[in-house]
Every structure is written in C-alpha cells, then in structure tokens.
Protein backbone atom coordinates (compact mmCIF):
# COMPACT_ATOMS: atom_id res chain seq x y z
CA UNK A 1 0.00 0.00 0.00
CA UNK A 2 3.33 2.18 0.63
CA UNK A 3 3.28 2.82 -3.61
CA UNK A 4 -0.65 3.78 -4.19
CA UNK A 5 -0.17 7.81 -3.41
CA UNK A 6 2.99 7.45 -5.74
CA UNK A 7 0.29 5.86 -8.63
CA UNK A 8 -0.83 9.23 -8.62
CA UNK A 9 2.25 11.44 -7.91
CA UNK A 10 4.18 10.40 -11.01
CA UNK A 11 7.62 10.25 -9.69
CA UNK A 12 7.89 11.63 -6.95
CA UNK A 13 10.01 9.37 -4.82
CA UNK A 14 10.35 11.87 -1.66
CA UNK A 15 6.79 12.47 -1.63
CA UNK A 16 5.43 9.82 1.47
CA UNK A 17 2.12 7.70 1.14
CA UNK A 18 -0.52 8.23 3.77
CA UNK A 19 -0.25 4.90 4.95
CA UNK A 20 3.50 5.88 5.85
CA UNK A 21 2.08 9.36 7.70
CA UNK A 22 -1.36 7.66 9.57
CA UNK A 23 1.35 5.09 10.90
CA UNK A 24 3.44 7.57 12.26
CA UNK A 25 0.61 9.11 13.58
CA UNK A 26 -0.73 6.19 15.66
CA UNK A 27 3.04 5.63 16.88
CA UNK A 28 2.87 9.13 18.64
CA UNK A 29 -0.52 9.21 19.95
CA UNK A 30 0.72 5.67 21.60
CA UNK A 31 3.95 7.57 23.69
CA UNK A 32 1.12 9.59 26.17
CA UNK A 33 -0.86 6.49 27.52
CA UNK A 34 1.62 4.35 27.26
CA UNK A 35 3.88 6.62 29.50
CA UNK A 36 0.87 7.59 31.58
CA UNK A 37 0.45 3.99 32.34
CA UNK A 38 3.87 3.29 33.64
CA UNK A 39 4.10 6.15 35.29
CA UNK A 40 0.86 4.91 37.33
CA UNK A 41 2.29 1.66 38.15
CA UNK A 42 5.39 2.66 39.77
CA UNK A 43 2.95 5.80 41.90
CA UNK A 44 1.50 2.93 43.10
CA UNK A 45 4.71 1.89 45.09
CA UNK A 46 6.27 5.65 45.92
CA UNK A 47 3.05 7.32 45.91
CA UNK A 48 4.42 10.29 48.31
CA UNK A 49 6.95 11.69 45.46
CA UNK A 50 5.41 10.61 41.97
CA UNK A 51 1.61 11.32 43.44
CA UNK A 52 1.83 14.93 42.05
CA UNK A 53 3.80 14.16 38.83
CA UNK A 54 1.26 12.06 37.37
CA UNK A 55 -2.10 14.33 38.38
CA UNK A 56 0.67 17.07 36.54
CA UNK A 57 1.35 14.64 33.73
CA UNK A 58 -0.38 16.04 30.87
CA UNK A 59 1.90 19.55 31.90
CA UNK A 60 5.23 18.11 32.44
CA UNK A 61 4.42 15.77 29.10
CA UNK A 62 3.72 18.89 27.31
CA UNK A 63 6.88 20.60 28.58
CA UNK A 64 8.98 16.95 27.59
CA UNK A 65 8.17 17.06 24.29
CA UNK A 66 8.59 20.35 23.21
CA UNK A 67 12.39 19.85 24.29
CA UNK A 68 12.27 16.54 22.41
CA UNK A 69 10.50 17.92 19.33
CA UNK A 70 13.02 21.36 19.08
CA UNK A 71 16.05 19.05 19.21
CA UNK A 72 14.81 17.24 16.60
CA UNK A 73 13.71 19.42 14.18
CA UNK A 74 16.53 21.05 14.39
CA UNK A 75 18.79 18.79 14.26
CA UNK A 76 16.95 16.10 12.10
CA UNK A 77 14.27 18.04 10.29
CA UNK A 78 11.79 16.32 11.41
CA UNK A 79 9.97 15.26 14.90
CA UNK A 80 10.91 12.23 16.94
CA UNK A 81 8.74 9.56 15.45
CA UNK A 82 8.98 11.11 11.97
CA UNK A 83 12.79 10.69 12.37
CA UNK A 84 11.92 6.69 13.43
CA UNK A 85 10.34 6.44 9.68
CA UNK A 86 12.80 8.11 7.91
CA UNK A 87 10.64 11.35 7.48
CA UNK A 88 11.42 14.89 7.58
CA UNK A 89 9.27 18.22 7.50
CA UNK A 90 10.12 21.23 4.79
CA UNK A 91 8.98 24.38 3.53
CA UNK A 92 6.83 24.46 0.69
CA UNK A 93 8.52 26.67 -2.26
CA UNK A 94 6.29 29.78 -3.83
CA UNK A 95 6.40 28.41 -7.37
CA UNK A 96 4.20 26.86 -9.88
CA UNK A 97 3.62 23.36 -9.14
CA UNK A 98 5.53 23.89 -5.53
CA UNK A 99 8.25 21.36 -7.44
CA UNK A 100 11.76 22.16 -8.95
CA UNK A 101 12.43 18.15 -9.84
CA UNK A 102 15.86 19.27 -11.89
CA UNK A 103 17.41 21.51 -8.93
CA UNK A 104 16.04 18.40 -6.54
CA UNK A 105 18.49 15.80 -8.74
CA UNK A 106 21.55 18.49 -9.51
CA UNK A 107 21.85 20.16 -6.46
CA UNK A 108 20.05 18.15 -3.83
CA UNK A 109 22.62 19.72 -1.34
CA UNK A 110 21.33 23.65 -2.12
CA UNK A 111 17.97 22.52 -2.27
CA UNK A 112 17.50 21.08 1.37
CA UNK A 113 19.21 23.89 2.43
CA UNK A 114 16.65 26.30 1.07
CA UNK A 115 13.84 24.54 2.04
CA UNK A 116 15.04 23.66 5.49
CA UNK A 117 13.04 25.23 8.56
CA UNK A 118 13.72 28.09 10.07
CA UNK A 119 13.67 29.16 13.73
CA UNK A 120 9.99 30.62 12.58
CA UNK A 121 9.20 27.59 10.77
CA UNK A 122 10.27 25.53 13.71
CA UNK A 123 8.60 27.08 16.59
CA UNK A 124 5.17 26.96 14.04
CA UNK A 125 5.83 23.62 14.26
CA UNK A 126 5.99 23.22 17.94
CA UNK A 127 2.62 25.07 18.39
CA UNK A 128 1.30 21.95 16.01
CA UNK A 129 3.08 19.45 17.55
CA UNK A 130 2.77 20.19 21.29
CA UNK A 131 -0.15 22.68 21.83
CA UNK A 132 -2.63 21.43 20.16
CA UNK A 133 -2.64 18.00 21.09
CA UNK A 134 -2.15 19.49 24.30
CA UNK A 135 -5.16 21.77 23.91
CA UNK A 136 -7.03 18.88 22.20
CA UNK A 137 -6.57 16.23 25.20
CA UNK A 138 -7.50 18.67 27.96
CA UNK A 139 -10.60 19.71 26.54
CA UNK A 140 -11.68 15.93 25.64
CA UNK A 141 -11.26 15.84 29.79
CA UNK A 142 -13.40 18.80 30.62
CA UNK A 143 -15.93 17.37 28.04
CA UNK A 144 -15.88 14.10 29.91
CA UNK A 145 -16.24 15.58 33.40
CA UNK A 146 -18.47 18.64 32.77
CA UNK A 147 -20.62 18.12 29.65
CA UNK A 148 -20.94 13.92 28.86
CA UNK A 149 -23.48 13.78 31.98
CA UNK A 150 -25.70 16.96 29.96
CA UNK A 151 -25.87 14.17 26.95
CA UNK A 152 -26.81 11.12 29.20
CA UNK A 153 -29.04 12.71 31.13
CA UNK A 154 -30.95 14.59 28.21
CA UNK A 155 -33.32 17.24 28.40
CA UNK A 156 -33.69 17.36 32.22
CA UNK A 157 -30.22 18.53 32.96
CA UNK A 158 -30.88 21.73 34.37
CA UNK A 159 -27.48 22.84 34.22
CA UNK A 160 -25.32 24.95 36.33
CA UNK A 161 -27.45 28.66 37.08
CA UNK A 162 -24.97 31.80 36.88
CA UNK A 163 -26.11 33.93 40.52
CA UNK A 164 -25.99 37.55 40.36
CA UNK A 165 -23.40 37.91 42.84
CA UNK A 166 -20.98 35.53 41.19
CA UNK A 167 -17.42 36.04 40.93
CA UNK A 168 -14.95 36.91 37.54
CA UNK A 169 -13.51 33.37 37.63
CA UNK A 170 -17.26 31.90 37.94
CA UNK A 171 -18.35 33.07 35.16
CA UNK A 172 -15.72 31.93 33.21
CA UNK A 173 -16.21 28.57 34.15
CA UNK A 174 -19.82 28.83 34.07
CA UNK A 175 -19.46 30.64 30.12
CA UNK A 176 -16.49 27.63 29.88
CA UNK A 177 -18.66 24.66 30.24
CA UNK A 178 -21.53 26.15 28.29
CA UNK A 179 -19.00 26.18 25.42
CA UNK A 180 -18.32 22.54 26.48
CA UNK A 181 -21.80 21.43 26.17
CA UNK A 182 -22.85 23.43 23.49
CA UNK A 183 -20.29 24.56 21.08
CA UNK A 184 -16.86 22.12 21.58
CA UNK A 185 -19.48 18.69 20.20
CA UNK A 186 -18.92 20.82 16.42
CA UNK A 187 -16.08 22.12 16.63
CA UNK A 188 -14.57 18.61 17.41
CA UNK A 189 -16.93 16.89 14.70
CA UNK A 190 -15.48 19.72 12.12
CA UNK A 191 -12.01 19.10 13.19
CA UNK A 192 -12.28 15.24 12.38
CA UNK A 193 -13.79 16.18 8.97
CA UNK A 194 -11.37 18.59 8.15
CA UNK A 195 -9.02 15.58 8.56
CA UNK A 196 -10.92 12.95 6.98
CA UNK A 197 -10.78 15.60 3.98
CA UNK A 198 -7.51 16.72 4.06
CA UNK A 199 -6.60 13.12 4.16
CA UNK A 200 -8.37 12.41 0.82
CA UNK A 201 -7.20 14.90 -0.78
CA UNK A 202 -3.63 14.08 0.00
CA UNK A 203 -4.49 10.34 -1.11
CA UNK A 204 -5.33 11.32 -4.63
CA UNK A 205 -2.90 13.94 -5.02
CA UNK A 206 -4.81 17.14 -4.98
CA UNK A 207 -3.37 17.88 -2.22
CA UNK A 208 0.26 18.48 -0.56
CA UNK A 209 -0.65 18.35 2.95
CA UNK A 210 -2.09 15.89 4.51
CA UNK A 211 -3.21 18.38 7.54
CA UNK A 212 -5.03 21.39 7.45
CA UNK A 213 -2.65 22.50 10.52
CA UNK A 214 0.06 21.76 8.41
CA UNK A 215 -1.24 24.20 5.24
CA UNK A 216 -1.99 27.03 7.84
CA UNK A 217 1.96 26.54 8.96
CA UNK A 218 3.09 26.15 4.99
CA UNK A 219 5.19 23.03 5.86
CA UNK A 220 4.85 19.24 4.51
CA UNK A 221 6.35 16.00 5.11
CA UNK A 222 8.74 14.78 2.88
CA UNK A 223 11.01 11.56 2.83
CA UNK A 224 14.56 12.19 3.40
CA UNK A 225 17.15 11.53 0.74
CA UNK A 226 21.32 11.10 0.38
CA UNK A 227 21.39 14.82 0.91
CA UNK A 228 19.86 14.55 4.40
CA UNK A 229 21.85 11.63 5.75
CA UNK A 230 24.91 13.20 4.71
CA UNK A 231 24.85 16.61 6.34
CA UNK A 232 23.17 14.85 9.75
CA UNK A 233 26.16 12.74 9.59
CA UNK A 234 28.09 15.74 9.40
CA UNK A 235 26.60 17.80 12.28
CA UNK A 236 26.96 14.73 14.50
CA UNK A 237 30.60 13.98 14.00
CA UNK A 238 33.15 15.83 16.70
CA UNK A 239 35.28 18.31 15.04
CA UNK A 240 39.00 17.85 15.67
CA UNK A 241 41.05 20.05 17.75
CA UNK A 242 43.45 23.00 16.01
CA UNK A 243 46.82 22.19 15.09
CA UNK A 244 47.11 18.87 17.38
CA UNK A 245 46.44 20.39 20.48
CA UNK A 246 44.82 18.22 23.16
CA UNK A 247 41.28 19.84 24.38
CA UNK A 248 41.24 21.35 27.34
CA UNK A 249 39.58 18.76 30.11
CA UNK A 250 36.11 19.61 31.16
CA UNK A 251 33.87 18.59 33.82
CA UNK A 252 30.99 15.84 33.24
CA UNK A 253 28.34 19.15 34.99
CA UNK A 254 30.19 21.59 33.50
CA UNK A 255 27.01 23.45 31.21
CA UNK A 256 28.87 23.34 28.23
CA UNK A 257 29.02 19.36 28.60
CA UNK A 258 25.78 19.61 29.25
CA UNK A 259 24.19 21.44 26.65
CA UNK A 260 26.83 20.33 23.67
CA UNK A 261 27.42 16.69 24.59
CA UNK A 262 24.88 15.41 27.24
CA UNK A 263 21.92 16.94 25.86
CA UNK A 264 22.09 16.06 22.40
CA UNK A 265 23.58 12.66 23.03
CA UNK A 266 20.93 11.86 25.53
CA UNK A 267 18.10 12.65 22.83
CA UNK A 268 19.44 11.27 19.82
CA UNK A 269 19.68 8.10 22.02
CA UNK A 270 15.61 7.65 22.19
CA UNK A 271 15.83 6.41 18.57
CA UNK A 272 17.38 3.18 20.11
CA UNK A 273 14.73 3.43 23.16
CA UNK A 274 11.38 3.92 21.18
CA UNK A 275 11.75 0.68 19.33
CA UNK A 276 13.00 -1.35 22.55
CA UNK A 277 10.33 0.41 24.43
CA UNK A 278 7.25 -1.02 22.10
CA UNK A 279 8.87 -4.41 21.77
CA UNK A 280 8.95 -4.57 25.75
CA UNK A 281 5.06 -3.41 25.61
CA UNK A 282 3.79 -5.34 23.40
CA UNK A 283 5.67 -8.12 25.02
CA UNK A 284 4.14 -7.59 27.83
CA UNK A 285 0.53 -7.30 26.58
CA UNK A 286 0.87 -10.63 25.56
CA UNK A 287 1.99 -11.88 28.82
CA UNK A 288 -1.05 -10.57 30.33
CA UNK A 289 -3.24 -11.45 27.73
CA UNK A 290 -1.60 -15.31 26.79
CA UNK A 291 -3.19 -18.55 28.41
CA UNK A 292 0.72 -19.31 29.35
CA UNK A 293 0.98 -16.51 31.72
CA UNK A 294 -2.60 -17.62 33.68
CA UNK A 295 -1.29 -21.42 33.99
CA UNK A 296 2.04 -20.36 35.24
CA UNK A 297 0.46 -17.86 37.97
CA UNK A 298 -1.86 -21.10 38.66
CA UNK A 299 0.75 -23.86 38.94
CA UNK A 300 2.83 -21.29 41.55
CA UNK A 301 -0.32 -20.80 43.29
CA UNK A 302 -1.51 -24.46 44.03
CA UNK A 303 1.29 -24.89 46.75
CA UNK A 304 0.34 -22.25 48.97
CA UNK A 305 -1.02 -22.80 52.09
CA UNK A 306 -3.38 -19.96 52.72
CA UNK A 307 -4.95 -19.51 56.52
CA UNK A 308 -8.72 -19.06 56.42
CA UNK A 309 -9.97 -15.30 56.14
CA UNK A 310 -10.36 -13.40 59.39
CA UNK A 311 -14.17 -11.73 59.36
CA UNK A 312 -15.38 -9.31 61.85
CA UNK A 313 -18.97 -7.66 62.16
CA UNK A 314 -20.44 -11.54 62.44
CA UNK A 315 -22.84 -12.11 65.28
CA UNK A 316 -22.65 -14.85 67.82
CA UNK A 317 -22.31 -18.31 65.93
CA UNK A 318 -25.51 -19.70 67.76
CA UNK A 319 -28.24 -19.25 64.97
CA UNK A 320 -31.39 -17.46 66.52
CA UNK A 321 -34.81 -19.37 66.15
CA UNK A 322 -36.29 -17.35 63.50
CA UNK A 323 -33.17 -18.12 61.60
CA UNK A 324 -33.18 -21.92 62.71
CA UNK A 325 -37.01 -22.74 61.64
CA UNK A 326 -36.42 -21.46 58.62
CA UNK A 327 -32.83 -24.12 57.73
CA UNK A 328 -35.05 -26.50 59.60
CA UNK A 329 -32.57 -26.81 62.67
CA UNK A 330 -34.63 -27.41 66.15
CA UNK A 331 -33.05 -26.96 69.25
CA UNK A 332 -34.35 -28.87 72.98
CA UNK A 333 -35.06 -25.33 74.85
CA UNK A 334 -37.95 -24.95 76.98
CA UNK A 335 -41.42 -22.45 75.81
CA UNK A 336 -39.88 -19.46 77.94
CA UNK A 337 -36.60 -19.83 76.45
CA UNK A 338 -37.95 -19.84 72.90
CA UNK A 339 -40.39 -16.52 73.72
CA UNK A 340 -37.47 -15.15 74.86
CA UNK A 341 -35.67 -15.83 71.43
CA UNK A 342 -38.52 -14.49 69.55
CA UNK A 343 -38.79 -11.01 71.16
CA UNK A 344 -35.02 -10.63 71.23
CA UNK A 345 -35.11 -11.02 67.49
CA UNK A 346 -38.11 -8.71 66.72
CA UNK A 347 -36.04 -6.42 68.91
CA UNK A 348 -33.40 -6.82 66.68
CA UNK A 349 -35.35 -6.84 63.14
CA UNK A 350 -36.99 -4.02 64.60
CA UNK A 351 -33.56 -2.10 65.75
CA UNK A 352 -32.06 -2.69 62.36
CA UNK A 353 -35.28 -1.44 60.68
CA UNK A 354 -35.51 1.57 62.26
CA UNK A 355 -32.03 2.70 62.74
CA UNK A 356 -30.23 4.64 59.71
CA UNK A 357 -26.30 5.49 59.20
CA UNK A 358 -25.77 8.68 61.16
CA UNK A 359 -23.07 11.01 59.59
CA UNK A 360 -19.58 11.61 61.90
CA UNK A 361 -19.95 15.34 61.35
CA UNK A 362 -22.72 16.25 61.85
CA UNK A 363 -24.39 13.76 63.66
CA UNK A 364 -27.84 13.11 61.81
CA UNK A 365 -28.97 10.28 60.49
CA UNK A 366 -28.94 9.90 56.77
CA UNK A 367 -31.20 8.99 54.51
CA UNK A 368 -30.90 6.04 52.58
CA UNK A 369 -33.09 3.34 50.26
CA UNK A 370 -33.17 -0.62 50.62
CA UNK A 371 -30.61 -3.20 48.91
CA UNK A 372 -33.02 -4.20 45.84
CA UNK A 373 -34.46 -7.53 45.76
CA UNK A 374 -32.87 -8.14 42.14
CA UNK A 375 -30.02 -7.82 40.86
CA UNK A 376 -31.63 -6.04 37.99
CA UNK A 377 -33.00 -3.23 39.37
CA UNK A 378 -31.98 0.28 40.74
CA UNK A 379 -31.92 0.18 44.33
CA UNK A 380 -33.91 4.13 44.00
CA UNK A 381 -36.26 3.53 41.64
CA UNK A 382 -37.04 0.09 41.63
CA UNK A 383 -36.98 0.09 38.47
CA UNK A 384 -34.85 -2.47 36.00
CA UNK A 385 -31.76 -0.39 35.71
CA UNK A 386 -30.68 1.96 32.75
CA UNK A 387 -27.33 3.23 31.49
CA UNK A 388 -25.94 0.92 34.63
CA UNK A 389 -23.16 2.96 36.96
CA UNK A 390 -21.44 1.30 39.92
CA UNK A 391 -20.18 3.89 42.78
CA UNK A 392 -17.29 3.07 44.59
CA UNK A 393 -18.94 0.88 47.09
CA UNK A 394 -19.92 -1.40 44.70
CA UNK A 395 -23.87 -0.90 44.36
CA UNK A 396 -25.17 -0.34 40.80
CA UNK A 397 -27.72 2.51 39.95
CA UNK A 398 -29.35 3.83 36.87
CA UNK A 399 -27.20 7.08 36.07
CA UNK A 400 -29.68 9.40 36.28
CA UNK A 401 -30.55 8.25 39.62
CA UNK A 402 -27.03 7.94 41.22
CA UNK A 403 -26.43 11.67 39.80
CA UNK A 404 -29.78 13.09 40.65
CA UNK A 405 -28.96 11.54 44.44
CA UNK A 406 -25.96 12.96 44.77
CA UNK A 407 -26.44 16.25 43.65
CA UNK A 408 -29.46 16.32 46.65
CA UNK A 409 -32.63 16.66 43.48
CA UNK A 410 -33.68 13.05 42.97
CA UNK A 411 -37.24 13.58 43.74
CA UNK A 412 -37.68 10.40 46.66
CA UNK A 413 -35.19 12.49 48.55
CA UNK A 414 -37.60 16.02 48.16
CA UNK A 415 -40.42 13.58 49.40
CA UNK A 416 -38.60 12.31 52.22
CA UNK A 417 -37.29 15.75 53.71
CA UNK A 418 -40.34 17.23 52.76
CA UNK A 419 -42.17 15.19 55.42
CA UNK A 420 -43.46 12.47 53.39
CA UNK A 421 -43.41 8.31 54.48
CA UNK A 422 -40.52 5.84 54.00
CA UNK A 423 -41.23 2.28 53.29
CA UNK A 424 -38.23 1.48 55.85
CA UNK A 425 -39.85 2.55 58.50
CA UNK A 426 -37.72 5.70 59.32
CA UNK A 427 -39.82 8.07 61.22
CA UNK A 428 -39.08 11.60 62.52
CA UNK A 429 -40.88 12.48 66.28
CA UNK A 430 -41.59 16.27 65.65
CA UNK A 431 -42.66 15.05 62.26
CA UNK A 432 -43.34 17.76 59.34
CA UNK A 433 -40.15 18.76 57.45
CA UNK A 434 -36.99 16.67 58.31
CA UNK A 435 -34.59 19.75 57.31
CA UNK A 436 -32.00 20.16 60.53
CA UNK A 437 -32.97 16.36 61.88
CA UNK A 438 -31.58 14.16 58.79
CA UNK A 439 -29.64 14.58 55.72
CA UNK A 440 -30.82 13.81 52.65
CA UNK A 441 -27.34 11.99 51.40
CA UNK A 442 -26.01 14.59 48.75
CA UNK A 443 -23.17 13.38 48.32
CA UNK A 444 -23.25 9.75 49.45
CA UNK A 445 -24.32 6.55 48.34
CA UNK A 446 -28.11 5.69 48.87
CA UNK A 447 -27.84 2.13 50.04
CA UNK A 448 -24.96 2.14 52.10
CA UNK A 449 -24.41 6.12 53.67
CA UNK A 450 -21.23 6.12 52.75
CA UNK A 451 -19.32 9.73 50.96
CA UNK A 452 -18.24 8.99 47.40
CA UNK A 453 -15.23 10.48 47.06
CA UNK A 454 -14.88 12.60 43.52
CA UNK A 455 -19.33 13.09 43.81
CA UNK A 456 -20.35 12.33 40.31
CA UNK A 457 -17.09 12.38 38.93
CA UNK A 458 -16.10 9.00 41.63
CA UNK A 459 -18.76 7.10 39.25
CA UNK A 460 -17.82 4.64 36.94
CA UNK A 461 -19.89 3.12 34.43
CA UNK A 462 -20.58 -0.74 33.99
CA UNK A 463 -19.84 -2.20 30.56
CA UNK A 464 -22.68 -4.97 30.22
C-alpha cells in the first residue's frame, strides 16, 4: 500500500504515502498512555513523590516534548517519530507546481538547504506538535467531566445557574462549560472532517498536505534523501582540535558538557529506546493477555497454604430461632426460652429497621433506600436499571438516579425531607419537614451512607 499515493504522484520518490504518515501518527498518539500507564504503576509503590507528577502529567508531558521535538527538528528536520520512519518536514517553495524536480536531482545539497526550517518555521511547528494535542486532550477531559453527563441525562439537565453575585472566575467557568456542552461537540466533529478531507485529498494527489494544521503553517512532510543523511552525519561527528592540540579537560556538569554533549547525546539516544520500548510493551501485553501466563500464575499458586480469612462484624455463631425454623434446625429449649428468642429477634429486626447510618460530622442520620431484591433493578427507583453505573462501594444505579442523588434533586429524597413516608420505616418524632434532623445523602451513596469520594465524577460506568 506504501506505492498507491505514488500511482498518482508520477515520480515523486520523496513524496510519502498516507499509509506511511497515519502510521506515524498512531506511533505518537501511543507515547502519552503508554507513558501515563507506567508512570501509574510505579505511583502505586512511591506514591508520596510521583503522586503529584502524574495528576501534573499532561503539563510536564507537554513541557517533555517540546524539548524533544526542538532538538529534533533542528537537528533532524523532522519530529521524533517522523525521524523513526525516515521522514522529515520542509517548507513548501512559492512556485508553480511547488516542485523544482531538476534543482532536486543536480543540487540536492542547495535545495534542502533552502527549504530547510527556520527558527519561525520551527517554533510553528511546535505550536502543532505540542499545543494542540495538548489543547485537544484537555478539553476531551473537561468534556468528559463537565458536559458527557448533559448528553446522558438529556433534556432534564438543568445545568449549572450563573447567581448575580458571582465572581470573575465563575463566570468563566460557568461561560467555559456552556461552550463545552454546546459549542466544543462541532467544533470537534469539524475538526475530524477537516481531517478525513484533508486526508483524501492528500491520497489522490490534490493535495500536498495531509493536515489542514500543516497548510496554515506552509510546511509538509517529505522523505529524506542522500542529501539529508549526509549533512546529519556531518553535524553529529566531533570536530577535531586546532593544530594537534589536546582539548582542554572539562567537567561531566560543566554546562557546556551539558548542553553540547549530554543533551544532544541523551536525545538522539531515544531512537534506540522507542523501538526497545514497544517491543517490551507489546511483550508484555501478551503476557497478560496469553493462556501461558494464567497457567504459570496457577501452577505457583496451588502450593500455597493460605490460613482461612479473618471476618469481623459476624454475630454470635448460635443461629437465633427465627433463623433456625427457617434451615429447619430445632433446638431442645424450653417455651420461655424460645419466647425469649422471639422477642429478642423482633427487637433486633426491629432495631435494624428503624435505625439509619448517622453522619460523623454532623451527627444526623442519613437517609438512605433498601438493597433491591434483584439484581436487575436500581436500588432508587425500583426500576430495571438503565445506562448501569457502579459507585465506589460497589452498588449499581441507573445514572440518572445515582447523579440526581448525589447532587441532593432526585425527587424520593424532596419527598422524604419534605415530610413524606418511608417504606423502611424511618420516622421523625416532631414530624413535618426533616430539614436540621436528617440529611438527605447529597453526596453519598443511597444504600450504604457512605461519601463517594470525587461526587459524580467517583462514578464509573458498567460495561454490560
């Protein structure tokens, strides 16, 4: 497939196929996650330094690769995994056709020299190569966390409401996420068509950019030729000291080390790395995901001895009688005895029953629902569930229940603190409104009590 764009090109050999520039593209937008991932792993064992790193990652990743990319570009002509497939960017020349195919074979020396990037051309190229993606990833995450629940939850999403007496930084963020919701949905959608476009055009040659960043900037992608090699192999080799003279020594920190020997050393190196590095992942994807790796774990784990678990919260191992009638277990007590068992467990059915989570702050008892009967359906509106979401403690709700719950506006909990009956039993004494004497559980999760950490954001949604 390398040769169909060159079907069309005539022959122009420098001139790369899209195949060549989509694969290029996949390799880079694999370096974030993949990073992001390990990075994850290891804050998992040093969690106290590397904690703040990764919730900064998308920063200091941005900051990485703009030192990466600048070294490369101007040292290779192209970025870091255009260099790994032989690629190079260049300046597009002002003339008919944008092609001088003689000059190209005569000279091919003068010519990359002309239409090598400048420190304009260059730093255009940063704002493509780092900022946007940048931009692009960080407002895919706002999207996520401010405007996807708008979508799910349709037209009764009420929205954040801008108060008179808000703040200058409020109302950007309130004017912010109203872009989110309502503008940022097309302006993505047209950025993937300009793409799709641009790519098509490229593919038959109409075209010679594959980017519509790229023909804003007036640079393409080009293949690099005997001209390149030769003047990279150039600028890397050391230059030899005047008239015989040893060079002076200098230390390893010294900044001229540093910055002439250390620095450019150190990044030419990650053309070695980036291949090892994918071998090693993909490796290890296939470790995980192999039937090898599962009967190895297995066979290691069949000789351990492993004590029996250690439960607390279990009442006394003596069944009570309500419990033994119904396993069919009889016991030889007398009629007082059993009475006596019967009360204490109405007692207790009756304790349980009647007897909410009370918060540690505050003191109140909070409102929650039952544990459903099925597995099926939402534990709030009894329903069978829809769009399932799990919250951290493991219950499962429809979404627009969970979120209406813990944003205090799911309408059982209006009921409830409005006065109204519970089928649990829970009743106020000064009955009436229950504002002051419970809370409603904004914030927390309706079967168990318990604060989700993150509110909405903490909830995760179950792939069925």
């Amino acid at each position: 497939m390398e040769f169909m764009t060159n079907l069309q090109s005539g022959l122009d050999d420098q001139k790369p196929s899209l195949f060549e520039l989509l694969s290029e593209q996949q390799l880079g937008a694999l370096i974030p996650p993949s990073l992001r991932y390990l990075l994850a792993t290891a804050t998992h064992r040093h969690p106290r330094y590397l904690l703040r790193i990764l919730n900064s990652f998308d920063e200091l990743y941005a900051f990485v690769s703009l030192l990466v990319e600048r070294h490369y570009l101007r040292t290779y002509g192209g970025g870091f995994t255009e260099n790994f497939y032989g690629l190079k960017r260049e300046r597009l020349l002002r003339t008919k056709g944008h092609e001088i195919p003689r000059a190209s074979i005569g000279a091919p020396e003068q010519v990359r020299e002309t239409l090598k990037l400048t420190n304009n051309d260059v730093w255009k190229n940063l704002l493509v190569m780092v900022l946007l993606p940048y931009t692009k990833r960080k407002l895919d995450e706002h999207y996520d966390i401010h405007a996807a629940s708008a979508n799910i939850l349709g037209p009764g999403f009420r929205g954040d409401t801008l108060q008179d007496n808000a703040t200058y930084k409020q109302r950007i963020f309130h004017y912010y996420k109203w872009f989110l919701r309502k503008i940022y949905p097309s302006v993505n959608a047209a950025y993937y068509f300009s793409l799709l476009a641009f790519n098509l055009a490229y593919l038959f040659d109409t075209s010679k950019y594959h980017n519509p960043f790229f023909w804003l900037i007036g640079t393409r992608i080009r293949r690099m030729n005997s001209a390149d090699y030769k003047a990279i192999a150039a600028a890397a080799a050391t230059p030899l000291p005047v008239s015989g003279a040893k060079p002076a020594p200098q230390s390893l920190l010294s900044p001229r080390t540093l910055t002439q020997v250390v620095y450019p050393r150190l990044l030419s190196s990650l053309k070695i790395l980036l291949p090892t590095s994918i071998f090693a992942l993909k490796f290890l994807e296939w470790w995980h995901a192999s039937d090898f790796a599962r009967q190895l774990s297995r066979k290691a784990a069949e000789g351990l001895e492993l004590p029996a678990p250690t439960i607390t919260g279990i009442p006394k191992s003596v069944p009570s009688t309500a419990t033994a009638q119904k396993s069919g277990v009889t016991f030889a007590t007398s009629a007082d005895e059993q009475d006596q068992a019967k009360d204490e467990d109405k007692e207790q059915e009756e304790k349980e029953k009647i007897n909410p989570p009370v918060s540690a702050t505050t003191s109140l008892p909070i409102f929650t629902v039952a544990p459903p009967t099925a597995s099926s359906n939402c534990p709030i509106c009894l329903s069978a569930i829809q769009t399932p979401t799990a919250a951290q403690t493991g219950y499962v709700f429809c979404y627009t229940c969970i979120f209406r719950w813990l944003e205090g506006e799911h309408p059982r909990q209006v009921a409830f603190m409005q006065g109204g009956t519970e089928e649990q039993g829970w009743k106020d004494q000064s009955g009436g409104n229950r504002d002051g004497s419970w809370e409603d559980g904004r914030g927390r999760c309706a079967v168990s009590g318990r604060r989700l950490l993150g509110g909405s954001g903490g909830l995760r949604r179950v792939m069925v």
